[in-house]
N, C-alpha and C. Protein backbone atom coordinates (compact mmCIF):
# COMPACT_ATOMS: atom_id res chain seq x y z
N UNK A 1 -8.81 4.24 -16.35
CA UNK A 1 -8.91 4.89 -17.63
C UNK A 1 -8.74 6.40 -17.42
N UNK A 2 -7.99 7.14 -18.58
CA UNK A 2 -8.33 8.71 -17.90
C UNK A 2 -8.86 9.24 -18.29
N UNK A 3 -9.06 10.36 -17.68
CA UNK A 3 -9.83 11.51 -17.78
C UNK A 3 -9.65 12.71 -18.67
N UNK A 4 -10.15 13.06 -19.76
CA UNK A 4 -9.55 14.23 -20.46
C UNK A 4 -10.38 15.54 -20.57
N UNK A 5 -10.06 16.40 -20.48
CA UNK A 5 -10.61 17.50 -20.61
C UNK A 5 -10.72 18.14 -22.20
N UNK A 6 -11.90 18.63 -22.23
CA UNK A 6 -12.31 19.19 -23.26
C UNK A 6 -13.15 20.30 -23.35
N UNK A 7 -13.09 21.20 -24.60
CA UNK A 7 -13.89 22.30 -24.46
C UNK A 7 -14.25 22.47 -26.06
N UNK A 8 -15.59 22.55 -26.09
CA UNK A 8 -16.58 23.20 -26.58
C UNK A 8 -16.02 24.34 -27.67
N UNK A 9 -16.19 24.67 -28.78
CA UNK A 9 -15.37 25.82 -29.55
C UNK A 9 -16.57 26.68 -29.63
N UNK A 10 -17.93 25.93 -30.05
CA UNK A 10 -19.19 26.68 -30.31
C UNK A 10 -19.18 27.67 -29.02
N UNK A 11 -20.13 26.83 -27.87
CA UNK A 11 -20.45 26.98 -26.66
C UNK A 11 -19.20 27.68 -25.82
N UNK A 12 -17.81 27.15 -25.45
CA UNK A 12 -17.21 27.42 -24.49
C UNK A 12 -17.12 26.40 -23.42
N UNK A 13 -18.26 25.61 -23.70
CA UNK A 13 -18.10 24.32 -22.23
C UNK A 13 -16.72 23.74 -22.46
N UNK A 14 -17.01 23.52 -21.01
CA UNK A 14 -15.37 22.44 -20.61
C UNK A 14 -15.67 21.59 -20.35
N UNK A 15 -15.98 20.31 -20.63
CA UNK A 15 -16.16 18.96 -19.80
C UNK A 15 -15.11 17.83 -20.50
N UNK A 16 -15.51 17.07 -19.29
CA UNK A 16 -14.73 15.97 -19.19
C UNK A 16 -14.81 14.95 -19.82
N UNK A 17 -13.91 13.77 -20.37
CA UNK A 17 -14.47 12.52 -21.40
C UNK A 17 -13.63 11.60 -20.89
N UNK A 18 -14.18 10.58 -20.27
CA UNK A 18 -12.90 9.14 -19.79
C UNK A 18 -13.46 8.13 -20.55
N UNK A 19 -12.00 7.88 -21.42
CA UNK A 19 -11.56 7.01 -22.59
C UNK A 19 -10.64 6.26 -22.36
N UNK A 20 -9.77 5.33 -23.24
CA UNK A 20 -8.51 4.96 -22.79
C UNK A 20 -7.63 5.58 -23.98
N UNK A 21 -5.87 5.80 -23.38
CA UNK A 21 -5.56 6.44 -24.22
C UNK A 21 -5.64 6.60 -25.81
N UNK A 22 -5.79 5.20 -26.09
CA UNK A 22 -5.73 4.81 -27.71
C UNK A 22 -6.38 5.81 -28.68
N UNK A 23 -7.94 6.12 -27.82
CA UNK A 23 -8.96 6.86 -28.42
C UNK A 23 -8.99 8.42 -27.79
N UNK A 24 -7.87 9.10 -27.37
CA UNK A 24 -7.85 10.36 -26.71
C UNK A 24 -8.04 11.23 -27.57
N UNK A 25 -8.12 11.44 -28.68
CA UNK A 25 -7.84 12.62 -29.87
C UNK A 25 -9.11 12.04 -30.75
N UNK A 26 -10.07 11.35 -30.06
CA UNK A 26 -11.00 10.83 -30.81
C UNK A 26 -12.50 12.15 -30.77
N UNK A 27 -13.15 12.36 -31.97
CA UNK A 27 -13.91 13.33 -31.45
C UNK A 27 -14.97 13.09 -29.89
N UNK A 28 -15.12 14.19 -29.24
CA UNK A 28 -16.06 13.95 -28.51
C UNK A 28 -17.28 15.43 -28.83
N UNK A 29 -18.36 14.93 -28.26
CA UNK A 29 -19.79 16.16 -28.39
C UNK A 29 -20.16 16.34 -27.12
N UNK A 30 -19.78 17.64 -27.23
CA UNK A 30 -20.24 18.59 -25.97
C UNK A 30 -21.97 18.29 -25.28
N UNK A 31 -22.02 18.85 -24.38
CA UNK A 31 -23.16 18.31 -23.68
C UNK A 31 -24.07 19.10 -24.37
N UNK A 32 -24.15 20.27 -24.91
CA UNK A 32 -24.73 21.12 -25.68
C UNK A 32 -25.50 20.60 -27.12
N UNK A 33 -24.72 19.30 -27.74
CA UNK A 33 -25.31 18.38 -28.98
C UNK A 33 -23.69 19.01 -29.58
N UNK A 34 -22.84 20.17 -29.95
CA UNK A 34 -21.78 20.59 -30.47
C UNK A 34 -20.87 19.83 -30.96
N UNK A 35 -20.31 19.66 -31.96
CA UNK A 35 -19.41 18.98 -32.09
C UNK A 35 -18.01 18.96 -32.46
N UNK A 36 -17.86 20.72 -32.58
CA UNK A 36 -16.58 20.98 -32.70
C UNK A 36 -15.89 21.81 -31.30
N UNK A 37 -14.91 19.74 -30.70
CA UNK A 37 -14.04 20.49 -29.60
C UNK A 37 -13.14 19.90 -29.40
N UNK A 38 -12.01 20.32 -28.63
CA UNK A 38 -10.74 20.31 -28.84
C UNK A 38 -10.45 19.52 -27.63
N UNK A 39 -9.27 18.63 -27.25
CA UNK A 39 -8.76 18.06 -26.06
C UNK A 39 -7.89 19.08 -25.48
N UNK A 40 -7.89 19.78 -24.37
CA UNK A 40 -7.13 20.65 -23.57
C UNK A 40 -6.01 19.48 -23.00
N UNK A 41 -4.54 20.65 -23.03
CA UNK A 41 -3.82 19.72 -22.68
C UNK A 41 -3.41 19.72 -20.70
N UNK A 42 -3.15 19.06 -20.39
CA UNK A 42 -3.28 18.96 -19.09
C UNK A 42 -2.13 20.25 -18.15
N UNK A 43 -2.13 20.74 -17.26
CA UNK A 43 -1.37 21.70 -16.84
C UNK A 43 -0.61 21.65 -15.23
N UNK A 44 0.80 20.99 -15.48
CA UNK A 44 1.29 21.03 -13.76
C UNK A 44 1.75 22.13 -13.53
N UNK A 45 2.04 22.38 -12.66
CA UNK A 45 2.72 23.77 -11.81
C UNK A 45 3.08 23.06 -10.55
N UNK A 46 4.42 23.74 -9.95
CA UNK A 46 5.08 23.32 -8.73
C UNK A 46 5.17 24.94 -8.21
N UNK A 47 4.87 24.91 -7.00
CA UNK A 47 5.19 26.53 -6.67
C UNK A 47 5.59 26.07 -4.90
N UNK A 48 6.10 27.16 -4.99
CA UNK A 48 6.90 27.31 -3.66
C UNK A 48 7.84 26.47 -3.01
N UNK A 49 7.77 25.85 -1.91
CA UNK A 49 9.12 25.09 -1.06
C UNK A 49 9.09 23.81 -1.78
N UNK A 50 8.14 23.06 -2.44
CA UNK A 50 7.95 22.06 -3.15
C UNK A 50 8.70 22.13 -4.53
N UNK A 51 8.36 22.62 -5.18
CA UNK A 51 8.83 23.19 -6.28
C UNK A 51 11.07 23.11 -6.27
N UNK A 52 11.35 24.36 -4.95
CA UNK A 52 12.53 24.42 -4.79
C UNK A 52 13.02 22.98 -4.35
N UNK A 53 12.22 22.56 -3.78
CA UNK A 53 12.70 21.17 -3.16
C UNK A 53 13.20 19.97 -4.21
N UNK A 54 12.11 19.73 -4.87
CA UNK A 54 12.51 18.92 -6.24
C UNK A 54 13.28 19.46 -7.01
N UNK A 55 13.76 20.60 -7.55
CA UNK A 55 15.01 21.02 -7.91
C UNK A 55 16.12 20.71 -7.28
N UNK A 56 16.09 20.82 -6.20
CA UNK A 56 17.14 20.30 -5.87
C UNK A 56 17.99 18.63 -5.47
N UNK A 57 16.76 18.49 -5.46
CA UNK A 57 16.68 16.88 -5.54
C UNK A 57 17.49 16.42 -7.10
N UNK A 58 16.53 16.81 -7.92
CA UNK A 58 17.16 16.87 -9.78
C UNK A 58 18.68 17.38 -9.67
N UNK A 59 18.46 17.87 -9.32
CA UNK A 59 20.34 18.35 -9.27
C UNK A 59 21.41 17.68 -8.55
N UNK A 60 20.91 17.32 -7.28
CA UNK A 60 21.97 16.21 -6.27
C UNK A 60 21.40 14.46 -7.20
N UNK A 61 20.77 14.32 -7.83
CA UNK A 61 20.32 13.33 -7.77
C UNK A 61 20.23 11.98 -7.03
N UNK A 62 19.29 12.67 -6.30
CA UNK A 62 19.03 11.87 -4.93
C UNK A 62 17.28 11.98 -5.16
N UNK A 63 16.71 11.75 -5.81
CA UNK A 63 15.90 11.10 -6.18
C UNK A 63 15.36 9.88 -5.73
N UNK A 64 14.17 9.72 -5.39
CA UNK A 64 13.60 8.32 -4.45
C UNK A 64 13.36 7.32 -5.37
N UNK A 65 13.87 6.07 -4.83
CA UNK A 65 13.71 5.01 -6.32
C UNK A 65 12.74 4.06 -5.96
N UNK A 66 11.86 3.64 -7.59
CA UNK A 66 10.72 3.10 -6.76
C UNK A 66 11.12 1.81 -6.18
N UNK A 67 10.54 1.16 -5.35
CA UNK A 67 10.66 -0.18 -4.62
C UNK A 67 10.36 -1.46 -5.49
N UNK A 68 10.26 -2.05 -6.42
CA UNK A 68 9.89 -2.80 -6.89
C UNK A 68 11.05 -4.06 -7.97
N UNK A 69 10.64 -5.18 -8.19
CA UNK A 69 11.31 -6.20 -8.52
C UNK A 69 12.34 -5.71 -9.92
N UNK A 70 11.60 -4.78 -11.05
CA UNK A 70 12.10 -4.93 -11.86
C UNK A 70 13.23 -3.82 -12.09
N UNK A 71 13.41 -3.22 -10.96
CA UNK A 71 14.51 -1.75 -10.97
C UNK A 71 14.12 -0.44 -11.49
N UNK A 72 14.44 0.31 -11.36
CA UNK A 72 14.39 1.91 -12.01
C UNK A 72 14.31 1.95 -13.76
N UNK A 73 15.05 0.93 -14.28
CA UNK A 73 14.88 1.11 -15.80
C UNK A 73 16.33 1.30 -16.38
N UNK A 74 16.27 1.66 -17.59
CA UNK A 74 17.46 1.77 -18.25
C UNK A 74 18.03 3.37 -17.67
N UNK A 75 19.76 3.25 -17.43
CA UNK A 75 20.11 4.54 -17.07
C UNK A 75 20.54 4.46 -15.48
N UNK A 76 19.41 3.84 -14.57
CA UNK A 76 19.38 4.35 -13.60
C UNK A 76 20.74 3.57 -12.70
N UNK A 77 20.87 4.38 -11.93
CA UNK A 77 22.97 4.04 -10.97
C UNK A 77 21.94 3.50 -9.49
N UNK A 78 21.27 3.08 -9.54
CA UNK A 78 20.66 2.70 -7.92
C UNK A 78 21.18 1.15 -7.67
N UNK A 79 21.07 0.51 -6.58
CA UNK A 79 21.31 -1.03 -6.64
C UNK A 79 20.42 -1.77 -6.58
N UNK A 80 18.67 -1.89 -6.85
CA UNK A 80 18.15 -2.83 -7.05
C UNK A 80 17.96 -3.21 -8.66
C-alpha cells in the first residue's frame, strides 16, 4: 500500500498516511487533532553521472527490458 505525505496547513506538520490509492485525496487529520491538510506531491530528482546516464540511454534507446512472460507492452520494438 503507499505511503503519502502530508502536511498540516494549521500546524505545518508533515506526516505520513498509508492508504491504497483509491482513497489518496481522501481527507486525513494531522497528529495535532487539525484537519485542514493537503497531500504533498511526491519529488524525483536525478543528479549527476546517473542522471546523464539515463539520458542517454532515452536517446539511444537502449533501455533495459523487463524479463517477464507478458513483454514490454504496447509500442515496445524488443523480441520477447
Amino acid at each position: 500500500m503507499p505511503i503519502y505525505d502530508v502536511r498540516c496547513r494549521t500546524c505545518g506538520t508533515t506526516f505520513e498516511v498509508n492508504r491504497p490509492m483509491a482513497r489518496a485525496d481522501d481527507p486525513a487529520v494531522c497528529p495535532g487533532g487539525h484537519e485542514d491538510t493537503v497531500r504533498l506531491l511526491p519529488v524525483v530528482t536525478m543528479t549527476g553521472l546517473a542522471k546523464a546516464s539515463a539520458v542517454q540511454k532515452v536517446r539511444a534507446g537502449d533501455l533495459p527490458h523487463p524479463v517477464h512472460s507478458g513483454g514490454c507492452g504496447n509500442g515496445c520494438r524488443c523480441a520477447s
